[in-house]
Protein backbone atom coordinates (compact mmCIF):
# COMPACT_ATOMS: atom_id res chain seq x y z
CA UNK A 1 -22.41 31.83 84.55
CA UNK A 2 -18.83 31.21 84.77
CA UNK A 3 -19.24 27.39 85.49
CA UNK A 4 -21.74 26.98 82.98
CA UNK A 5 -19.01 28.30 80.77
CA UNK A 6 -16.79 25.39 81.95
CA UNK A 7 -19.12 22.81 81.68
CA UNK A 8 -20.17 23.64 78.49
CA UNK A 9 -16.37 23.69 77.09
CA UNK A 10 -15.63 20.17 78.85
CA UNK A 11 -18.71 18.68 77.23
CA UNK A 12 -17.43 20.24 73.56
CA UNK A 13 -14.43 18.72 74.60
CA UNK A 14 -15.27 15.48 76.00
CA UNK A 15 -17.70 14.99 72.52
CA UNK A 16 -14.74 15.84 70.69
CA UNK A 17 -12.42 13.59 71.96
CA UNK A 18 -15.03 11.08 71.54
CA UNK A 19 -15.61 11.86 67.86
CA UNK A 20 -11.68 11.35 67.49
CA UNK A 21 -11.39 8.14 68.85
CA UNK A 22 -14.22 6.84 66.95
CA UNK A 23 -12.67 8.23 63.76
CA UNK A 24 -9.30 6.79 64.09
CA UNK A 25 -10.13 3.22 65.51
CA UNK A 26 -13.10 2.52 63.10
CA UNK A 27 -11.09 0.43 60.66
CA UNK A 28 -10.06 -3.39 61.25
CA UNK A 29 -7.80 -3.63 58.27
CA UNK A 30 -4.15 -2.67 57.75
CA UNK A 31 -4.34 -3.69 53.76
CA UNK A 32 -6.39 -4.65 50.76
CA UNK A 33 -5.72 -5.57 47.19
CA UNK A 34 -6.74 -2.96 44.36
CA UNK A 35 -10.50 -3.54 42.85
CA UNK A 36 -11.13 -4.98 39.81
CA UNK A 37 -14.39 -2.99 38.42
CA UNK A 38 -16.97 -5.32 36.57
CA UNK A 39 -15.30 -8.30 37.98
CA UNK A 40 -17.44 -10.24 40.59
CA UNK A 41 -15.07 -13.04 40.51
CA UNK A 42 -11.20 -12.14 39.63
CA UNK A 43 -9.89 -15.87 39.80
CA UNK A 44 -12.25 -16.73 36.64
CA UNK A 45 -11.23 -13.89 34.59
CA UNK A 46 -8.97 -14.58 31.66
CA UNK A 47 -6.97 -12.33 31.83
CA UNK A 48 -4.79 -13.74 28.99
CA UNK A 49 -7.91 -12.68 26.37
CA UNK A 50 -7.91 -8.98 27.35
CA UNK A 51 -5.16 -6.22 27.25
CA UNK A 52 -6.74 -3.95 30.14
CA UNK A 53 -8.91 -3.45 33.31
CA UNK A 54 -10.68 -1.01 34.93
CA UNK A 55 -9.14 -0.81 38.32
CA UNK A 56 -9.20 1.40 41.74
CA UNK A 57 -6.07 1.76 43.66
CA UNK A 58 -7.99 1.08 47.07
CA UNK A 59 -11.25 1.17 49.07
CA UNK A 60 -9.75 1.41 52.26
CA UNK A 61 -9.69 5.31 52.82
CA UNK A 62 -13.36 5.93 52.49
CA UNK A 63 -14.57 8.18 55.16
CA UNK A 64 -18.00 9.70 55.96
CA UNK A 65 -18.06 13.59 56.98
CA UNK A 66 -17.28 12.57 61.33
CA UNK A 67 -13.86 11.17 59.90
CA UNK A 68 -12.83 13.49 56.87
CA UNK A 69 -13.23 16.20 59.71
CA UNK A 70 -11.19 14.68 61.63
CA UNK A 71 -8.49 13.03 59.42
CA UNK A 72 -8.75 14.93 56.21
CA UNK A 73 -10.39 14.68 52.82
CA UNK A 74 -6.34 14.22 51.16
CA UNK A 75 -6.40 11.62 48.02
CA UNK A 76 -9.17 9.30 49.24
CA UNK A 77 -11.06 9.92 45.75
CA UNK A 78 -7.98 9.15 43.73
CA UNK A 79 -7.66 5.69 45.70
CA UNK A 80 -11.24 4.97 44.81
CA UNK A 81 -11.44 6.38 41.32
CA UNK A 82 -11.20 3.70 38.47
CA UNK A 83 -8.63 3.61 36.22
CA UNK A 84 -7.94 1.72 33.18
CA UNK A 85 -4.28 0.14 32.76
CA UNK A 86 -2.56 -2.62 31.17
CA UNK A 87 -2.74 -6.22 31.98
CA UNK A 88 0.65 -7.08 32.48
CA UNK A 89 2.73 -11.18 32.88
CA UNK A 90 6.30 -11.70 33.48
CA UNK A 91 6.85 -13.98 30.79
CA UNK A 92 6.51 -11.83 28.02
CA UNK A 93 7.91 -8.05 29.88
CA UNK A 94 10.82 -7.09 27.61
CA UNK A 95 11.03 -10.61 26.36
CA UNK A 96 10.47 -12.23 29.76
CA UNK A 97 11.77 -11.42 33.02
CA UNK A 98 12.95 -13.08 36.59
CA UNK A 99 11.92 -12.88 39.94
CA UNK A 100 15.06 -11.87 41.72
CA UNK A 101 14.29 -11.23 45.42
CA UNK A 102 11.26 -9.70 47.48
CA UNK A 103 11.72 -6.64 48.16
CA UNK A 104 11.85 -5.24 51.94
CA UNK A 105 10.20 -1.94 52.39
CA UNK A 106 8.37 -1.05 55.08
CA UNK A 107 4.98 -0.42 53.79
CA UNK A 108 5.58 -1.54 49.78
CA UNK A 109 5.70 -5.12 48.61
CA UNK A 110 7.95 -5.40 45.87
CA UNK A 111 9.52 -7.55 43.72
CA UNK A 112 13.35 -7.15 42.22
CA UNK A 113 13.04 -8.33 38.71
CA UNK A 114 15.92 -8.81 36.22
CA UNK A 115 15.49 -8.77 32.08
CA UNK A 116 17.67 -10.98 29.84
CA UNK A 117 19.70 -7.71 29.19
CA UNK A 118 20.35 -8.09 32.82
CA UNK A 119 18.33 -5.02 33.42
CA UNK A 120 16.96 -4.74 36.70
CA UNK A 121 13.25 -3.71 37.30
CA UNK A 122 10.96 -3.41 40.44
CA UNK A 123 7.44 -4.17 40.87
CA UNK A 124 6.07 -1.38 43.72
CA UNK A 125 2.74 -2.47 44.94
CA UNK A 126 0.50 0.66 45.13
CA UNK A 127 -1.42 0.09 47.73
CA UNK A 128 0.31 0.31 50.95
CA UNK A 129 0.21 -2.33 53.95
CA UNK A 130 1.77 0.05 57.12
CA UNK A 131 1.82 -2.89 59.71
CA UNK A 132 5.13 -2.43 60.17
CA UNK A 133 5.21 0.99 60.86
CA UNK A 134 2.32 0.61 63.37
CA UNK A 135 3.71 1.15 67.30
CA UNK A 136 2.66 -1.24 69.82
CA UNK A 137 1.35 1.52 71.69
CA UNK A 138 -1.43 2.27 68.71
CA UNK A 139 -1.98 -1.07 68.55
CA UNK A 140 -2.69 -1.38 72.26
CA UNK A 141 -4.85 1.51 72.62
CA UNK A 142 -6.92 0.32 68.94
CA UNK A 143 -5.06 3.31 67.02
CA UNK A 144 -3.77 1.40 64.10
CA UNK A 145 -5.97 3.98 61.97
CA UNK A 146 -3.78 6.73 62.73
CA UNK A 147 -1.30 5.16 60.54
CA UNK A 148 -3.01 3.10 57.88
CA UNK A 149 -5.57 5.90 56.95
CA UNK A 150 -2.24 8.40 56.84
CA UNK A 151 -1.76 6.65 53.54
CA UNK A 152 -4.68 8.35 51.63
CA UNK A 153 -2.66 11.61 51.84
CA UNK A 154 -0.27 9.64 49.67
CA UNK A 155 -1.29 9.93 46.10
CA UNK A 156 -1.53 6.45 44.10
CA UNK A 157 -0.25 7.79 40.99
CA UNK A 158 1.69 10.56 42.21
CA UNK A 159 5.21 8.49 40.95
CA UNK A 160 3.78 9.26 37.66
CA UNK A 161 3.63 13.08 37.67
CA UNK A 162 6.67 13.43 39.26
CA UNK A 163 8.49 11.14 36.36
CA UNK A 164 6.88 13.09 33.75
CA UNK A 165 7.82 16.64 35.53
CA UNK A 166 11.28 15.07 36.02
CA UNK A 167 11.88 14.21 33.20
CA UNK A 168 11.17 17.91 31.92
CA UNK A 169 13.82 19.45 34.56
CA UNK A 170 16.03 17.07 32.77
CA UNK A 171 16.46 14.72 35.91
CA UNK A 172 17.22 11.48 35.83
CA UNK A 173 14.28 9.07 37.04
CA UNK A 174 12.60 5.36 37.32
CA UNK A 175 10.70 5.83 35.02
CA UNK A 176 7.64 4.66 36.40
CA UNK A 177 4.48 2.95 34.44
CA UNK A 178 1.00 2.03 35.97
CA UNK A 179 0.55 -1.74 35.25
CA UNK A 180 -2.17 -4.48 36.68
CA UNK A 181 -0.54 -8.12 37.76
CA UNK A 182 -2.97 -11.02 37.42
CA UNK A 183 -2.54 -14.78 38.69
CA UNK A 184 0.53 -16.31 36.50
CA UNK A 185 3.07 -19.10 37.06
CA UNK A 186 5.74 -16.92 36.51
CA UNK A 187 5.10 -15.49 40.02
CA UNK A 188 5.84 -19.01 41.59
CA UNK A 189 6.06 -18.87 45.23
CA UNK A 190 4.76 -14.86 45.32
CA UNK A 191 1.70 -15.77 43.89
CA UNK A 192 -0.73 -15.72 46.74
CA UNK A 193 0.63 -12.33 47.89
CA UNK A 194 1.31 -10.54 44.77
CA UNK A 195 -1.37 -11.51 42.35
CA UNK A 196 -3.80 -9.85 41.32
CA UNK A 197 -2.43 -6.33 42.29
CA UNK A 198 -1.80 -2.66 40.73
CA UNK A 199 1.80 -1.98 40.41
CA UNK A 200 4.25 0.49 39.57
CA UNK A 201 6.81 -1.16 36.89
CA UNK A 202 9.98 0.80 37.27
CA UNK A 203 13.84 0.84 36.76
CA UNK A 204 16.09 -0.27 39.89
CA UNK A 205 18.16 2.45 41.46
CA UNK A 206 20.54 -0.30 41.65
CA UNK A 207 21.71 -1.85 38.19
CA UNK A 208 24.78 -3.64 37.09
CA UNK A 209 23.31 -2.81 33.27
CA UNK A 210 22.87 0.62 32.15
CA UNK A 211 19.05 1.76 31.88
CA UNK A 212 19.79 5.40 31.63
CA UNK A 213 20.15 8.05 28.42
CA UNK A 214 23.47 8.82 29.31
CA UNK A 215 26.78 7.55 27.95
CA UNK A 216 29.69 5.40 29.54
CA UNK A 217 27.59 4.21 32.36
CA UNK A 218 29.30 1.52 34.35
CA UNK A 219 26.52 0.62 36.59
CA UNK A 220 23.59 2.04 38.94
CA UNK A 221 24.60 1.72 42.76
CA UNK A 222 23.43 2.94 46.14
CA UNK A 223 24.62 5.35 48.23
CA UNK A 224 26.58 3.08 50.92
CA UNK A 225 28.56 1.11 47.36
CA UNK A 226 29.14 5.47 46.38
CA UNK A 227 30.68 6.07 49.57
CA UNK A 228 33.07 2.52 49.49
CA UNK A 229 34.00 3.90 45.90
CA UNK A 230 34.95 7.69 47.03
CA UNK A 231 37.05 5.30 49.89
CA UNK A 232 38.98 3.41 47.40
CA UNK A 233 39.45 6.06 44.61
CA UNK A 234 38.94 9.50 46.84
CA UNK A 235 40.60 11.61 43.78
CA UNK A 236 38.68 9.96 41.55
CA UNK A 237 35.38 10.07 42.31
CA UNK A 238 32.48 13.12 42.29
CA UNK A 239 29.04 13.91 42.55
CA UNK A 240 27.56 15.95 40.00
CA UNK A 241 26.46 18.54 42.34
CA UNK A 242 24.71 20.66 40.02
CA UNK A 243 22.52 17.65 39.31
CA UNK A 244 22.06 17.04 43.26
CA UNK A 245 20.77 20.29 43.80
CA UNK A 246 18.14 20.37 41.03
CA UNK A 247 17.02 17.32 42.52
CA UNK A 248 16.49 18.14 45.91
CA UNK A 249 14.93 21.91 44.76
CA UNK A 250 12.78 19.47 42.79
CA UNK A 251 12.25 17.74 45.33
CA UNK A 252 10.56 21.06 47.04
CA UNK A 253 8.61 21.99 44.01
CA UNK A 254 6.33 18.43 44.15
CA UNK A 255 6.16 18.61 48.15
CA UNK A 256 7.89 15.06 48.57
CA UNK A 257 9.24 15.39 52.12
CA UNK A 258 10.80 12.10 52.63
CA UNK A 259 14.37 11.93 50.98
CA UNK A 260 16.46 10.10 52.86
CA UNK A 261 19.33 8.54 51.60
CA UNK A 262 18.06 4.75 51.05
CA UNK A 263 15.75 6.98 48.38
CA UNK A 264 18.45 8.05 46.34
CA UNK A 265 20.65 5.63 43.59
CA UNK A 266 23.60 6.89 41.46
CA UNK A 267 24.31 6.22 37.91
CA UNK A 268 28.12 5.80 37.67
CA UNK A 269 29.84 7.25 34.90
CA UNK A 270 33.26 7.16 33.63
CA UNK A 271 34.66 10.04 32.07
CA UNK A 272 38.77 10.06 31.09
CA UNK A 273 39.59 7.89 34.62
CA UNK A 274 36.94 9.71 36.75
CA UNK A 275 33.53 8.59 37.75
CA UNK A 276 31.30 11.17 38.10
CA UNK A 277 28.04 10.11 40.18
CA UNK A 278 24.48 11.24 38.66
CA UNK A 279 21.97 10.89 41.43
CA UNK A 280 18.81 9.03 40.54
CA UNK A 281 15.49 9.45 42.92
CA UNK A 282 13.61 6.61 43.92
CA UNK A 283 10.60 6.16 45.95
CA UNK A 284 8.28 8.73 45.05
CA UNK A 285 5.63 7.74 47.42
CA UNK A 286 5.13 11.20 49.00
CA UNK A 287 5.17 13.43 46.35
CA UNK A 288 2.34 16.16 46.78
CA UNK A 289 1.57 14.87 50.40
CA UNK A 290 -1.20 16.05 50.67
CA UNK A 291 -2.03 16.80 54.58
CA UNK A 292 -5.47 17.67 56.00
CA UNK A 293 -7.68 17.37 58.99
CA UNK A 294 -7.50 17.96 62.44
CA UNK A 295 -4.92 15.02 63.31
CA UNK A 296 -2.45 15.09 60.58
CA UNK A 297 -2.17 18.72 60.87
CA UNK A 298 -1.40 18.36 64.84
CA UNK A 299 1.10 15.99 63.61
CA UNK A 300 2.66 18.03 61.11
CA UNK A 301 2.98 20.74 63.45
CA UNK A 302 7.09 21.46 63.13
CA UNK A 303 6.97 21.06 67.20
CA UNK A 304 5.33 17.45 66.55
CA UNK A 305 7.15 15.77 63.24
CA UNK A 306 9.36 18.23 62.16
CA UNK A 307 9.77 16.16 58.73
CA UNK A 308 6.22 15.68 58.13
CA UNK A 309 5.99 18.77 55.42
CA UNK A 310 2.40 18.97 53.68
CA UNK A 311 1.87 19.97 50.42
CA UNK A 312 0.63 23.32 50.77
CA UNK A 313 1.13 26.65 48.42
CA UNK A 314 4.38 28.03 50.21
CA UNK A 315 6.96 26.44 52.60
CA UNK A 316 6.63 27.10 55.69
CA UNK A 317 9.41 25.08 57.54
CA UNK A 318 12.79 24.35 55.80
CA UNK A 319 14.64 22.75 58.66
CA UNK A 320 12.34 19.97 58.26
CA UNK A 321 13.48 19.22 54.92
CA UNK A 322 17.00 19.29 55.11
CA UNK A 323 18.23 15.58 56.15
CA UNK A 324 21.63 14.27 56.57
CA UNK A 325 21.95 13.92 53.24
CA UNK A 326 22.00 16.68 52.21
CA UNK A 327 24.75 17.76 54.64
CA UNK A 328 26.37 15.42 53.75
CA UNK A 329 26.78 15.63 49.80
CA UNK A 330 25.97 19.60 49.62
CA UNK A 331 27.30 21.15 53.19
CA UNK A 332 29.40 24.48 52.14
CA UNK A 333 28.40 24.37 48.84
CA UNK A 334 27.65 28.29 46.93
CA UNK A 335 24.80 29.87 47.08
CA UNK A 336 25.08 30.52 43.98
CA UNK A 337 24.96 26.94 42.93
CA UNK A 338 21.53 26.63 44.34
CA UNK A 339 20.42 30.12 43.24
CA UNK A 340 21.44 28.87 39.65
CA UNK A 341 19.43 26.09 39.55
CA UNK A 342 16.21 27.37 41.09
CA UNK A 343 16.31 29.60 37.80
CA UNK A 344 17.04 26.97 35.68
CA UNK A 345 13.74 24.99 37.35
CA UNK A 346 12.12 28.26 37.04
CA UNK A 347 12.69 27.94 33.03
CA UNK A 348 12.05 24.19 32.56
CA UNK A 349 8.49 23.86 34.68
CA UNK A 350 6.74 27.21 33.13
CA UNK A 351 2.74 26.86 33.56
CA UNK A 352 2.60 25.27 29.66
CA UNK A 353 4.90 22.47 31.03
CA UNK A 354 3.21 21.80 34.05
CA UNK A 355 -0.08 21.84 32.63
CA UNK A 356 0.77 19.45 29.39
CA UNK A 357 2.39 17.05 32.21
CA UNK A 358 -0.82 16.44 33.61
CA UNK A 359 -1.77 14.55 30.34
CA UNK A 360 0.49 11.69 31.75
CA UNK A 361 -2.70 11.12 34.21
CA UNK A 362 -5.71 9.10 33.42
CA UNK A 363 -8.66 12.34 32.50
CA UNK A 364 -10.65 11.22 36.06
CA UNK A 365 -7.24 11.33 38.20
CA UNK A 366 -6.12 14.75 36.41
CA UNK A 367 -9.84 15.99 36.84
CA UNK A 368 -10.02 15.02 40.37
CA UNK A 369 -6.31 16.64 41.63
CA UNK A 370 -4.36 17.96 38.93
CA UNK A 371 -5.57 21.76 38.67
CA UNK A 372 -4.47 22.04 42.60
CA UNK A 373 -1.25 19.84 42.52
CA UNK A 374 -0.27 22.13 39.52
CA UNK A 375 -1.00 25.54 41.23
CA UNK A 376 0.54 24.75 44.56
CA UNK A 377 3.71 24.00 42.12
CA UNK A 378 3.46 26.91 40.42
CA UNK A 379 3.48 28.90 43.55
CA UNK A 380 6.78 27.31 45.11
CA UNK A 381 8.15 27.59 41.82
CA UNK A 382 7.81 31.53 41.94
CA UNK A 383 9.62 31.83 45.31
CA UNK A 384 12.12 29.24 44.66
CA UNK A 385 14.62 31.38 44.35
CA UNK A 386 14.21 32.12 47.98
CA UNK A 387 13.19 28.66 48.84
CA UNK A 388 17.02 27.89 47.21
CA UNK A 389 18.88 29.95 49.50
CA UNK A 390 17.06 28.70 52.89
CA UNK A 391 17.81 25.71 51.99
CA UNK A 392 21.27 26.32 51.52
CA UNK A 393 21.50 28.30 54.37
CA UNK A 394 19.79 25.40 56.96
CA UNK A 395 21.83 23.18 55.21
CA UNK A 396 25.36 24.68 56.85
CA UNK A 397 23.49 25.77 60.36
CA UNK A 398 23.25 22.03 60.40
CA UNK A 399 26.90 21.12 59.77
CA UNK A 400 29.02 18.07 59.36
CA UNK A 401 27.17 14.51 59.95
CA UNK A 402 28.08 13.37 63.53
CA UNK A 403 27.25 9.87 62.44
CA UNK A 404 26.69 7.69 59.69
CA UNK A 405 24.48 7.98 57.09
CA UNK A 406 21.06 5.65 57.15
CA UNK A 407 21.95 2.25 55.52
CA UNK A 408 26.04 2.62 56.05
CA UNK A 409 26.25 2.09 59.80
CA UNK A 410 27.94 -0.87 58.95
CA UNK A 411 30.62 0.95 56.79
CA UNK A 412 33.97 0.91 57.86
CA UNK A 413 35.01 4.18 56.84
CA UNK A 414 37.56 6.72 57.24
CA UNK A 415 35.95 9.22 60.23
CA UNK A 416 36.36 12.28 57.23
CA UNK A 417 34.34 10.70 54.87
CA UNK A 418 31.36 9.77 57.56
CA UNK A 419 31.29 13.34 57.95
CA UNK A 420 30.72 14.81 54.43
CA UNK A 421 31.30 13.40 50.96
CA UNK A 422 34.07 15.64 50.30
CA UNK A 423 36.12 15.90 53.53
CA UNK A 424 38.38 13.07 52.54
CA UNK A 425 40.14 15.59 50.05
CA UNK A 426 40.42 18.10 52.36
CA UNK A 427 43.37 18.01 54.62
């Protein structure tokens, strides 16, 4: 009986292991371009003599039942949903714009654009091309799905909410808009790989022309040009903390588990000889991560990826939030700082603003996710509070920085200020 036992249990498991391997090696491509609908042909469509199109994000998560067993349901309807947006060309953005640079992400083609104001825009593609991020090992052993389907638990017009619901807790943002890129001259040598495409048109985090609402601005810089300023002018130059810390309990509230710093920009003001930092979020790629199936949840096990947080009602693991910098801008900071805010949060995203910010979504997207992104929100809104003083409290278990921050390992800085923002003041 006993051995029948076994052999039954290594067949379950040998099927199983089958039925996994199947799942996540069944896909030959890494990336597609968004689908026009009611388009055969996109390279005869005039796109000059219309305003709009009917577009889905992607077609490359589809999954039949074997696979959405295995790696989750997540966003794959929102990918595949169409959409109408706006038909958008260079030439005629804000009175025309320039290509400045590509962009270099590692799973977002983008393009740095600059307006005659000498305001500077990005172009985010949507859809996501993860070769880079693929290890030679998965690509040895035909595993390159693990990775590229991972991206339907990103969803496509996630940015958007989280604008609108940032904008709301009174946080500065990129302001993100939905727009479709056809074939143009303006797009010169970029043509072949960025026509065609569904973008996200949104402010730089990095601006020598002020984009924001707020006064006395001198420019928008990144976190390594923040740290070279606190060097040269270390009396003179602050974070507004109270600003950082609604932004990163934010940041809890809409699930978005990857803020490191190369996410963050900072709007420089000057106020009576001081500059006072305001951070600005970018990236919003993996707000409401949404995390399901038998493989991503093995991998978002906190003994697996600690980082890898899904989206769920509560929060489960706060260590795996905190990342370097937030030790490094908020390390000793008072609990009653973060407490503060959390209520303040509490006050700004009640149910009737959560619900009214759905309206920023196209009906079919808000249909398809909005009623569960919104509860899950409301639920980690009710305990944030608590959420607020974990935080803080993982936060200082964690301690000083032992090492640079990501993006300024190149910095030649004084050893104080590697360690926290505000240990060059201290003696």
């Amino acid at each position: 009986m006993i051995k029948k036992i076994v052999s039954l249990i290594i067949i379950v498991l040998i099927i199983f292991i089958g039925l996994m391997y199947w799942s996540v090696s069944s896909t030959e491509k890494t990336f597609i371009k968004s689908d026009l609908v009611n388009y055969d042909n996109v390279n005869a469509v005039n796109f000059k003599a219309i305003d709009s199109v009917m577009v889905t994000a992607s077609s490359l998560y589809k999954a039949d039942e074997i696979k959405t067993l295995i790696q989750g349901e997540q966003y794959r309807q929102a990918w595949a949903t169409p959409i109408k947006v706006p038909v958008m060309y260079l030439d005629t953005l804000l009175g025309g714009v320039t290509i400045l640079k590509e962009g270099g992400g590692k799973q977002t083609h983008s393009l740095k654009l600059i307006t005659k104001d000498s305001i500077e825009l990005t172009l985010r593609g949507v859809n996501k091309d993860p070769k880079k991020l693929i290890p030679e090992i998965a690509e040895t052993l035909g595993l390159e799905n693990i990775i590229v389907d991972g991206i339907s638990a990103q969803h496509p017009y996630g940015a958007i909410l989280a604008a609108e619901l940032a904008d709301k807790a009174n946080l500065l943002n990129t302001k993100p808009k939905v727009v479709f890129v056809p074939k143009q001259k303006t797009l010169k040598q970029y043509s072949d790989k960025y026509r065609n495409r569904l973008y996200l048109l949104e402010y730089e985090t990095e601006s020598k022309t002020n984009w924001t609402e707020l006064d006395s601005i001198v420019n928008t810089i990144d976190t390594e040009d923040l740290q070279e300023l606190k060097l040269k002018y270390p009396e003179k130059v602050f974070i507004n903390k109270t600003e950082l810390i609604r932004a990163r309990l934010f940041d809890l509230l809409i699930g978005d588990w990857d803020r490191h710093t190369k996410q963050w920009g900072w709007a420089i003001q000057d106020t009576n000889g001081k500059y006072i930092a305001h951070p600005i979020a970018g990236d919003r790629d993996n707000a409401f991560f949404n995390l399901e199936g038998i493989v991503p949840t093995l991998l978002s096990n906190k003994y697996v990826v600690e980082e890898l947080r899904p989206f769920e009602n509560d929060i489960d693991f706060m260590p795996g939030l905190v990342y370097p910098f937030d030790r490094y801008f908020l390390l000793n900071t008072p609990e009653a700082l973060f407490v503060d805010q959390a209520k303040q949060l509490q006050i700004m995203l009640n149910d009737s603003v959560l619900e009214q910010a759905l309206k920023v979504w196209p009906k079919s997207i808000a249909d398809l996710d909005g009623k569960e992104i919104i509860n899950k929100i409301k639920s980690r809104r009710d305990d944030l509070v608590n959420y607020a003083k974990a935080f803080k409290a993982s936060i200082d278990e964690k301690g000083k920085l032992q090492q640079q921050l990501k993006g300024s390992e190149d910095l030649d800085i004084d050893s104080r200020l590697m360690e926290c923002f505000e240990c060059i003041n201290k003696n």
